[in-house]
Structures are given as structure tokens and as C-alpha cells.
C-alpha atoms as a PDB file:
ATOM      1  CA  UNK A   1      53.903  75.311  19.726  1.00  0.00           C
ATOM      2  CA  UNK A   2      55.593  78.327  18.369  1.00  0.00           C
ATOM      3  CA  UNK A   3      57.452  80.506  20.793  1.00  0.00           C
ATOM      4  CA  UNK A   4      55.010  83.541  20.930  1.00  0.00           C
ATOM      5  CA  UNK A   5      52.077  83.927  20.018  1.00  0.00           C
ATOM      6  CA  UNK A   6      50.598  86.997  18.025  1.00  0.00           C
ATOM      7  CA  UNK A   7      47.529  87.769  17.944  1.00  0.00           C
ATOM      8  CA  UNK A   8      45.411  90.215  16.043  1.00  0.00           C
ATOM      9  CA  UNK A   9      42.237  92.146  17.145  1.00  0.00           C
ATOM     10  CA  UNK A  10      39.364  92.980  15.132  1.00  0.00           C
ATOM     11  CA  UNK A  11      36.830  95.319  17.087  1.00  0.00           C
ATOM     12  CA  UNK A  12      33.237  96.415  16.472  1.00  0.00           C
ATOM     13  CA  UNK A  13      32.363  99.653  15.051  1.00  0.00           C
ATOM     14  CA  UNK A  14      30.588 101.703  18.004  1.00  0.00           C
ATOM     15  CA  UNK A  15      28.198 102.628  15.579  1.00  0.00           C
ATOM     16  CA  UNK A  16      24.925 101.298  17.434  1.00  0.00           C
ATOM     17  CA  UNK A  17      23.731  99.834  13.937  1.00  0.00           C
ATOM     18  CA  UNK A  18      25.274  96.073  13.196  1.00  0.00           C
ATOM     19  CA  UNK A  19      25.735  96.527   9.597  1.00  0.00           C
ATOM     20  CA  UNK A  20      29.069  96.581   9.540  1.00  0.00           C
ATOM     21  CA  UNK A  21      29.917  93.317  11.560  1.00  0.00           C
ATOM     22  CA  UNK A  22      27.072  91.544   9.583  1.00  0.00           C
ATOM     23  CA  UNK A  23      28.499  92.658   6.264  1.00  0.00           C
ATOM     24  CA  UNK A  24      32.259  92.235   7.421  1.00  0.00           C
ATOM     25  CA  UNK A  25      33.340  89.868  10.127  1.00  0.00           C
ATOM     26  CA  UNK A  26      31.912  86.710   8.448  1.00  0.00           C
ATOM     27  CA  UNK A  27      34.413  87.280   5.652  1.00  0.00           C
ATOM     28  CA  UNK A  28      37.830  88.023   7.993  1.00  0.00           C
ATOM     29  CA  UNK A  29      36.860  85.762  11.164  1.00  0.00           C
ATOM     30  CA  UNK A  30      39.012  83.188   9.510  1.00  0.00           C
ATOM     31  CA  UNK A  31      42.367  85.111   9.816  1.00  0.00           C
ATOM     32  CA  UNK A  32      41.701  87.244  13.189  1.00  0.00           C
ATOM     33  CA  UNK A  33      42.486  86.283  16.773  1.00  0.00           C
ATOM     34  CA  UNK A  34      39.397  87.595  17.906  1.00  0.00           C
ATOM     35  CA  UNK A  35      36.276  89.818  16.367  1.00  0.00           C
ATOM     36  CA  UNK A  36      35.491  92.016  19.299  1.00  0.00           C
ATOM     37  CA  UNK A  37      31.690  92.785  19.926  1.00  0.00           C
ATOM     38  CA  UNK A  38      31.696  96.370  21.668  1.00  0.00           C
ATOM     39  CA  UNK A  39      28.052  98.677  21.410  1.00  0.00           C
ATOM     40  CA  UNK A  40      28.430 100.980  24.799  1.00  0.00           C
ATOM     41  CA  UNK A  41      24.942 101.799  23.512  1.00  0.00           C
ATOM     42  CA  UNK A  42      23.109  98.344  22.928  1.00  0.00           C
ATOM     43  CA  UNK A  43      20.976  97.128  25.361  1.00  0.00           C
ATOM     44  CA  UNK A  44      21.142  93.303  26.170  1.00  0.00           C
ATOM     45  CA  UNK A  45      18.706  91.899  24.077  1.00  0.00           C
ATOM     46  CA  UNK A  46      20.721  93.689  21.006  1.00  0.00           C
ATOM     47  CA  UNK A  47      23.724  92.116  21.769  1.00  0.00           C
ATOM     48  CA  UNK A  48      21.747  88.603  21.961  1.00  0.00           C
ATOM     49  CA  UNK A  49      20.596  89.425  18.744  1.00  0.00           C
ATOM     50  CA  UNK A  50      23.901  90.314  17.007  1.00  0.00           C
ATOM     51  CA  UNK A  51      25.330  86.847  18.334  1.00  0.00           C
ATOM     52  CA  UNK A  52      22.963  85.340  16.721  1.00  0.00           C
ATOM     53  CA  UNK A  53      23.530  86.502  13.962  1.00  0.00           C
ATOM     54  CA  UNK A  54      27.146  86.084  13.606  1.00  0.00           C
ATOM     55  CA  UNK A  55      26.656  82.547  14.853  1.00  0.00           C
ATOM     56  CA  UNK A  56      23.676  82.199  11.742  1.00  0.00           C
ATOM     57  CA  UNK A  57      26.717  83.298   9.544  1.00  0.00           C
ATOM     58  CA  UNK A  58      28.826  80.673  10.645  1.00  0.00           C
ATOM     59  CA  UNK A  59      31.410  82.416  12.680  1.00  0.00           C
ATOM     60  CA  UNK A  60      32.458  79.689  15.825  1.00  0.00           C
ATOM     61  CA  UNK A  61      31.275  81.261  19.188  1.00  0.00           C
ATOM     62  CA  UNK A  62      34.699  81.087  20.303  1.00  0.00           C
ATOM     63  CA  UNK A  63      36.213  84.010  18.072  1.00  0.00           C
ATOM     64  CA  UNK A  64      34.016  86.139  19.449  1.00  0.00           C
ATOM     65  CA  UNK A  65      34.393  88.397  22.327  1.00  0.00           C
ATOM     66  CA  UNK A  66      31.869  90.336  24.489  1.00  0.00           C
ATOM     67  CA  UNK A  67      32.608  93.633  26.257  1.00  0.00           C
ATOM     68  CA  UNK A  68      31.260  94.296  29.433  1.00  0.00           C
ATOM     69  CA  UNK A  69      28.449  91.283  28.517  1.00  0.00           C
ATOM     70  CA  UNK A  70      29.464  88.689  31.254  1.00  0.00           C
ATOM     71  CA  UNK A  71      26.005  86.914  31.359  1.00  0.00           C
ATOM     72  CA  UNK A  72      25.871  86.564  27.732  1.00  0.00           C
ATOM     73  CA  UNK A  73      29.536  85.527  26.840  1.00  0.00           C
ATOM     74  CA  UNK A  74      28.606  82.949  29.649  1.00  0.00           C
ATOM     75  CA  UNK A  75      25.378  81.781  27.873  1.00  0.00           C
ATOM     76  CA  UNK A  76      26.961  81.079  24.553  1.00  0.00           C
ATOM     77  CA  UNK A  77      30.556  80.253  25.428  1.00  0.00           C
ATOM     78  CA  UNK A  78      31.831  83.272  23.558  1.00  0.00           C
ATOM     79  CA  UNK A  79      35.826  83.031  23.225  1.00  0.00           C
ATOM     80  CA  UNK A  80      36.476  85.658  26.001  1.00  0.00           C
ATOM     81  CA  UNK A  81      35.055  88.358  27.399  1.00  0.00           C
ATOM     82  CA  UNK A  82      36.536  92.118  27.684  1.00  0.00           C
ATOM     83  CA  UNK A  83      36.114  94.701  30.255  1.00  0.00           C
ATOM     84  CA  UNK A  84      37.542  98.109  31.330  1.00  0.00           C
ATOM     85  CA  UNK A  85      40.243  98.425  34.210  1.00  0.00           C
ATOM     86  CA  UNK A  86      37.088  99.658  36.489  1.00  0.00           C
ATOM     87  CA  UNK A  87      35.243  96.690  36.174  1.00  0.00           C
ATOM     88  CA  UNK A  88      37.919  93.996  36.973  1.00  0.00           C
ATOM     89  CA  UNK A  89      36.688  93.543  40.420  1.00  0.00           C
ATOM     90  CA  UNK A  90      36.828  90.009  42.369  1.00  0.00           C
ATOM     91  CA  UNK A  91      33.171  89.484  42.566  1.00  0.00           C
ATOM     92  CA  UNK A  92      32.309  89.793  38.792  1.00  0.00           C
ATOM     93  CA  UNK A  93      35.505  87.544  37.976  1.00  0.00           C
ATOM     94  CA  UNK A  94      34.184  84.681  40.325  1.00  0.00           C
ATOM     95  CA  UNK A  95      31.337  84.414  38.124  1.00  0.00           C
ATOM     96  CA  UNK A  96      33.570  83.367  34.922  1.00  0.00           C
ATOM     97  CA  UNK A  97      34.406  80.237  36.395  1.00  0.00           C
ATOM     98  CA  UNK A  98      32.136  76.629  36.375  1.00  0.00           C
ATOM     99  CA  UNK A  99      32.686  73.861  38.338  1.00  0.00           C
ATOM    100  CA  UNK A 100      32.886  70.337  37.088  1.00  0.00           C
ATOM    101  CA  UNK A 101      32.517  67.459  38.844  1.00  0.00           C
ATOM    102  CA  UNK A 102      34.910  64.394  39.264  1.00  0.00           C
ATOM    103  CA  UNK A 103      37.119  62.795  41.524  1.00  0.00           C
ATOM    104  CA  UNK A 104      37.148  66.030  42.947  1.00  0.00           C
ATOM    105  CA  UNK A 105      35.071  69.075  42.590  1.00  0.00           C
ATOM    106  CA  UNK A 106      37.420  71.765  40.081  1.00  0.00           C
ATOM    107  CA  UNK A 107      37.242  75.471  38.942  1.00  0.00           C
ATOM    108  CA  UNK A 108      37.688  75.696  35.710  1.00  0.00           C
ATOM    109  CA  UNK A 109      37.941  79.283  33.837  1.00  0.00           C
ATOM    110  CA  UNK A 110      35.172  79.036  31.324  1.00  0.00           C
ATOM    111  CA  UNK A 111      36.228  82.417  29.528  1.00  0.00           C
ATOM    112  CA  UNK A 112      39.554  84.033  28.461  1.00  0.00           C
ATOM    113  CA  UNK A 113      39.044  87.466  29.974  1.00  0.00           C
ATOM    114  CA  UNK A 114      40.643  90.900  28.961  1.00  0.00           C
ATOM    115  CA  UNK A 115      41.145  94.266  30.362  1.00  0.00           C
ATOM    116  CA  UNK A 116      41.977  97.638  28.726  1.00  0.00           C
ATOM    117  CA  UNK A 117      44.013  99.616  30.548  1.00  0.00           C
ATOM    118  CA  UNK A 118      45.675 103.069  30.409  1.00  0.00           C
ATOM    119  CA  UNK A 119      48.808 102.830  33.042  1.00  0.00           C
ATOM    120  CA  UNK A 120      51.391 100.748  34.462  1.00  0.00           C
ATOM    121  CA  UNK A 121      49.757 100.717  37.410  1.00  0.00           C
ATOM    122  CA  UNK A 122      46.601  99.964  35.949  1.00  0.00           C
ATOM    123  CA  UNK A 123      48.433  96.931  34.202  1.00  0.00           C
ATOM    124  CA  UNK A 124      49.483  95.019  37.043  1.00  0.00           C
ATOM    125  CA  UNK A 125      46.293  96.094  38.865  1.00  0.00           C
ATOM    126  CA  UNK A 126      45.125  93.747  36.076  1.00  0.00           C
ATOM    127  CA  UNK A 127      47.324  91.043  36.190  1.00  0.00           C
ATOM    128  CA  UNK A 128      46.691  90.609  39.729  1.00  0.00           C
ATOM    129  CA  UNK A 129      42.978  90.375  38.866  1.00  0.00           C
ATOM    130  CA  UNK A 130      43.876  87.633  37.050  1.00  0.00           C
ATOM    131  CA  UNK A 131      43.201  88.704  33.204  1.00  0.00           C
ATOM    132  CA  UNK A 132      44.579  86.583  30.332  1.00  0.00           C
ATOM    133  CA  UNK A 133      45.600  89.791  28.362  1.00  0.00           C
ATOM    134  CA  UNK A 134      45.673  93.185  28.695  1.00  0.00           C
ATOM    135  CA  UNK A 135      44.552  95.942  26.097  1.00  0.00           C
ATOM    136  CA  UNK A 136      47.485  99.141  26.134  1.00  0.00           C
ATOM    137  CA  UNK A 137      46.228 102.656  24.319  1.00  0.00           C
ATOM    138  CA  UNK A 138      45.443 104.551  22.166  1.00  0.00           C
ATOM    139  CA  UNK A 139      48.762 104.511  20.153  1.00  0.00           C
ATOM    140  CA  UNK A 140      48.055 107.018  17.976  1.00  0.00           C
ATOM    141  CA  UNK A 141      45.615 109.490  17.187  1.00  0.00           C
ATOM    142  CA  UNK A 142      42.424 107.592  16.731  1.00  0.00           C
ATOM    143  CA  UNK A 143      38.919 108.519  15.227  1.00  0.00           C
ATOM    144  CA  UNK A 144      37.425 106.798  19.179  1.00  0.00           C
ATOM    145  CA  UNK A 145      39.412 109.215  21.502  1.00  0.00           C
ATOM    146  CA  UNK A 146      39.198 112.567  19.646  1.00  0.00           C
ATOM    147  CA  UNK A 147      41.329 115.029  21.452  1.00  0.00           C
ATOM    148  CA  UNK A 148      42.909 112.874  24.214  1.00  0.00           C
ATOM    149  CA  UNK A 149      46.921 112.128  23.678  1.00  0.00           C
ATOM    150  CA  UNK A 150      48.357 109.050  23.053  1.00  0.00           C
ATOM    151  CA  UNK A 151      50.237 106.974  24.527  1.00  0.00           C
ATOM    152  CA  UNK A 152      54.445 106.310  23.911  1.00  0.00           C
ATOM    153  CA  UNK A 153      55.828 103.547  22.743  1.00  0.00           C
ATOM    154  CA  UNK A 154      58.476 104.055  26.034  1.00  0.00           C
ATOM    155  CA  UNK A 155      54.908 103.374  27.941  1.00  0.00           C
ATOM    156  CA  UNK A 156      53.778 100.503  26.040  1.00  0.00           C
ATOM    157  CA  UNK A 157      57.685  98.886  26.535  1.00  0.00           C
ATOM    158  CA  UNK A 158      57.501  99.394  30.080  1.00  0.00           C
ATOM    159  CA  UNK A 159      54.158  97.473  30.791  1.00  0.00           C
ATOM    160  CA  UNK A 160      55.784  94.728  28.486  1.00  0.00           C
ATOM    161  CA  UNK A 161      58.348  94.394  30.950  1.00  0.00           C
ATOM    162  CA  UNK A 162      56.744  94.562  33.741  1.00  0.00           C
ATOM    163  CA  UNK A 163      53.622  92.144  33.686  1.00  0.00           C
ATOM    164  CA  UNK A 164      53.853  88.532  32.838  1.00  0.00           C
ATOM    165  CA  UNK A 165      50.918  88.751  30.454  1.00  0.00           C
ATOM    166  CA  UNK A 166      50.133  89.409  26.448  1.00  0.00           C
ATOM    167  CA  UNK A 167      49.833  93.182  25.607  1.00  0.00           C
ATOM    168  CA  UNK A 168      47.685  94.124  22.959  1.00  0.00           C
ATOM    169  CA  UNK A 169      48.131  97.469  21.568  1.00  0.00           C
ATOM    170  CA  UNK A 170      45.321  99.672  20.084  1.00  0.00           C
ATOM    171  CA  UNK A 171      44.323 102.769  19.073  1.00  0.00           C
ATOM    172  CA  UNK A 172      45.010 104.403  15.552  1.00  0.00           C
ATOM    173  CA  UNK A 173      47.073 101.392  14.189  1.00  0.00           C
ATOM    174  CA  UNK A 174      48.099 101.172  10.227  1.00  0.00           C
ATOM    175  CA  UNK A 175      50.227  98.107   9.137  1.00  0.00           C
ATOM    176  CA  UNK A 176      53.210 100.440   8.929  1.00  0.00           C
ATOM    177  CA  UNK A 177      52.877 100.932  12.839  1.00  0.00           C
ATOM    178  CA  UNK A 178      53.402  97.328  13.390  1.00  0.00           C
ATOM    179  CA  UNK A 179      57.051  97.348  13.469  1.00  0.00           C
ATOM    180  CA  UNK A 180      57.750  99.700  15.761  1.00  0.00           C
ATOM    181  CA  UNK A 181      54.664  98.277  18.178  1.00  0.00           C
ATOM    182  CA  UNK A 182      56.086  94.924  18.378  1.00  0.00           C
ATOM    183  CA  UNK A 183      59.924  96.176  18.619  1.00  0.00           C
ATOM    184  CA  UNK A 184      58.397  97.683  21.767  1.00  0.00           C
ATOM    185  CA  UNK A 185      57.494  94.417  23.402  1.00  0.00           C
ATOM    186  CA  UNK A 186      53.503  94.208  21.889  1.00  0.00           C
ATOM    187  CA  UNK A 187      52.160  90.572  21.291  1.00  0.00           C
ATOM    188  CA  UNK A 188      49.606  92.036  19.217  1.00  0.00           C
ATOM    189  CA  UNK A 189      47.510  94.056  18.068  1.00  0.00           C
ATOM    190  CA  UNK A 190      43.742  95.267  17.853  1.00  0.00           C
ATOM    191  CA  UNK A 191      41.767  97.506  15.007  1.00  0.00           C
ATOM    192  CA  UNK A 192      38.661  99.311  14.746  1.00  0.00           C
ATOM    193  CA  UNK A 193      38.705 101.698  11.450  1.00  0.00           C
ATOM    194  CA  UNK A 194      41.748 100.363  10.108  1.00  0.00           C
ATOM    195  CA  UNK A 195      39.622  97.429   8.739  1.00  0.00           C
ATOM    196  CA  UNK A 196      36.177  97.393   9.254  1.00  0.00           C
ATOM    197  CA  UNK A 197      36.216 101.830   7.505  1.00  0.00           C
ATOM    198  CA  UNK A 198      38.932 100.700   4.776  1.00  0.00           C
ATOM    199  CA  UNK A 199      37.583  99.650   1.065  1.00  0.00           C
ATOM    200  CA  UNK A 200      38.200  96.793   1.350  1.00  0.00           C
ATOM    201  CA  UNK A 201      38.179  94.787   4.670  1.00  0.00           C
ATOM    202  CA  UNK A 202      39.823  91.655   4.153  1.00  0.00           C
ATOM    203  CA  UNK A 203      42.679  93.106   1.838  1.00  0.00           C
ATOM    204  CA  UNK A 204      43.503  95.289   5.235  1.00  0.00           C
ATOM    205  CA  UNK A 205      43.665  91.862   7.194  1.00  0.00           C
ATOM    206  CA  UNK A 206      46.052  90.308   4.847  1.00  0.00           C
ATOM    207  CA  UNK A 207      48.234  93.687   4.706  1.00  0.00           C
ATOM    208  CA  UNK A 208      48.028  93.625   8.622  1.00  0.00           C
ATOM    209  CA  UNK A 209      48.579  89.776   8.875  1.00  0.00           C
ATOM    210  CA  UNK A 210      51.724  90.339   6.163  1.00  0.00           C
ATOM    211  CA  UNK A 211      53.663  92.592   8.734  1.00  0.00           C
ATOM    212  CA  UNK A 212      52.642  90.630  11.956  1.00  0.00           C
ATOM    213  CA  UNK A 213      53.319  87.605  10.584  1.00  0.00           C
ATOM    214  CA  UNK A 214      57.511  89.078  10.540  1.00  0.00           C
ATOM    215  CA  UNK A 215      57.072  88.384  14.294  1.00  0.00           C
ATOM    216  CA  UNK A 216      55.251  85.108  15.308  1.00  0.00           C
ATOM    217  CA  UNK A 217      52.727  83.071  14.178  1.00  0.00           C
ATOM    218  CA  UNK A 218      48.908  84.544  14.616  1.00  0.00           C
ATOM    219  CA  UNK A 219      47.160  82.789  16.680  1.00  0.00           C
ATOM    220  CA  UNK A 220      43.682  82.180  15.109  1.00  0.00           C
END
């Protein structure tokens, strides 16, 4: 097992339409960590409809992950599921465990859970919650947070520091922002426009894969 993993992002466009992640993620599911399934503005049965899809096109149920979709990255075992700082609370993470029966009776986590996260304090607020991973941004300027600063790369090194647990930055990221993210203590990555809005999607995988690569293996 290689010292650190890296891992590498891929997230829905919040577009409500699922053209994009029908068209794109069956060709670069192979060479992400995770394809990220995030429509603030799809209802449940949408969602449900979109997994099916994805799973029709032969991409495994567990490199996909739901945000803020508990009961339905539950109902098809989806790789993890992703939530904001605000909804990290004890009673909704209870629910990601299942108990199996032995010798003894065992909670098991059934999900790798995330949280995005804006603050140190909001980082080990997280880790204390439990999460597997924490998202850190926006980076840079980004097309999703119009207006709104972004973070430093001082920030992002600090929360490495600090919490025992994988930080994923995001937010306006471009393979030639990948050195200086990881140099500040990153284990990753995660993208939104820099693949799925580029020509050509799967050449910006590689490109992004070719610089993260420097740094660890990907996990996949």
C-alpha cells in the first residue's frame, strides 16, 4: 500500500439537466477517485433516476457519490456520501451505519462520508463528526461562487496540519494549480468545469492525473 493516497474528484455540473454526466462520466469513471452526483435542484426521484442511469452505463455503484442523498446512497451502496458542514449532525450520521450479525452484534460504516467545509474550525468540527474526508474551498476564483473570495493556500496548510484526515481541495482548479495545492499539504483534489466544460473531458483527466500522479498514487 503506497504511502498516501491521492485522490481526484470529479463533480456534477449543477446544471439541473443530466446531460453532461450521461455523456461524460462513463468515459473518465475509470481514472477518478470519485464522480460526485450534486443537483441542489433535483428532487429525489431525479437523482434515482440519474443512478440508474450511470449504473445502465456501467459505472460500479461504488465510484459514485451522493450529496446530501443519505437514503439513496444507502439504497444502492453508492461509494460515499457528501454533505455540507451544517448537516454533519449525530443523528443523520447514525443512520450510515448497518449492523451485522455474528458472534457478536457489530456496526459497521456502510458509507465513506464527506464534508465540505470553509474553516479550521469547521474542519475539526468535522473530524469530530467522524467524516472520512473533508472538502477545503474554493481555491480560486470559480464559475460556482461568483463574487465570494477564495481561500489561501496558508488556510488550506493549516487544516492539513491540524486534522488527522484527507483534505480535498476545490474550487477553480487547473492542472497547473496542482503543485502548489499539494506542496500545501492537499491529498487531493476535486473539479467541476475544469473537466466536465473543457473540449475534451478525458484529455483534462489525463493532464490532471499527469501532475497528481508527481505526488502519490490515485486512488481509483
Amino acid at each position: 500500500m503506497p504511502e498516501k493516497w491521492i485522490e481526484f474528484h470529479v463533480i456534477s455540473s449543477p446544471l439541473k439537466n443530466h446531460d453532461l454526466e450521461r455523456s461524460c462520466f462513463p468515459e473518465i469513471w475509470p481514472y477518478v477517485t470519485s464522480l460526485h452526483l450534486r443537483k441542489k435542484e433535483s428532487t429525489y426521484e431525479e437523482m434515482e433516476k440519474l443512478v440508474l442511469r450511470l449504473r445502465e452505463l456501467k459505472i460500479p455503484a461504488n465510484k459514485l457519490t451522493l450529496n446530501r442523498q443519505p437514503k439513496l446512497a444507502l439504497t444502492y451502496q453508492t461509494g460515499a456520501l457528501h454533505m455540507g458542514i451544517q448537516e454533519a449532525g449525530l443523528p443523520l450520521k447514525t443512520s450510515f451505519y448497518r449492523e451485522e450479525s455474528g458472534d457478536a452484534v457489530t456496526a459497521i460504516r456502510a458509507l465513506r462520508w464527506g464534508i465540505s467545509v470553509h474553516s479550521l474550525q469547521e474542519a475539526k468540527i468535522a473530524e469530530e463528526q467522524g467524516a472520512d474526508y473533508i472538502f477545503y474551498g474554493h481555491m480560486y476564483p470559480s464559475h460556482s461562487k461568483p463574487g465570494m473570495p477564495p481561500k489561501t493556500l496558508s488556510s488550506l496548510q493549516e487544516i492539513c496540519d491540524v486534522v488527522n484526515l484527507p483534505v480535498i481541495a476545490i474550487g477553480g482548479i487547473t492542472p497547473s494549480r496542482v503543485e502548489e495545492l499539494m506542496h500545501s499539504g492537499a491529498s487531493g483534489i476535486a473539479v467541476i468545469s475544469g473537466v466536465l466544460h473543457s473540449d475534451d473531458p478525458l484529455d483534462a483527466v489525463y493532464a490532471f492525473r499527469k501532475e497528481l500522479a508527481k505526488y502519490g498514487d490515485i486512488k481509483e
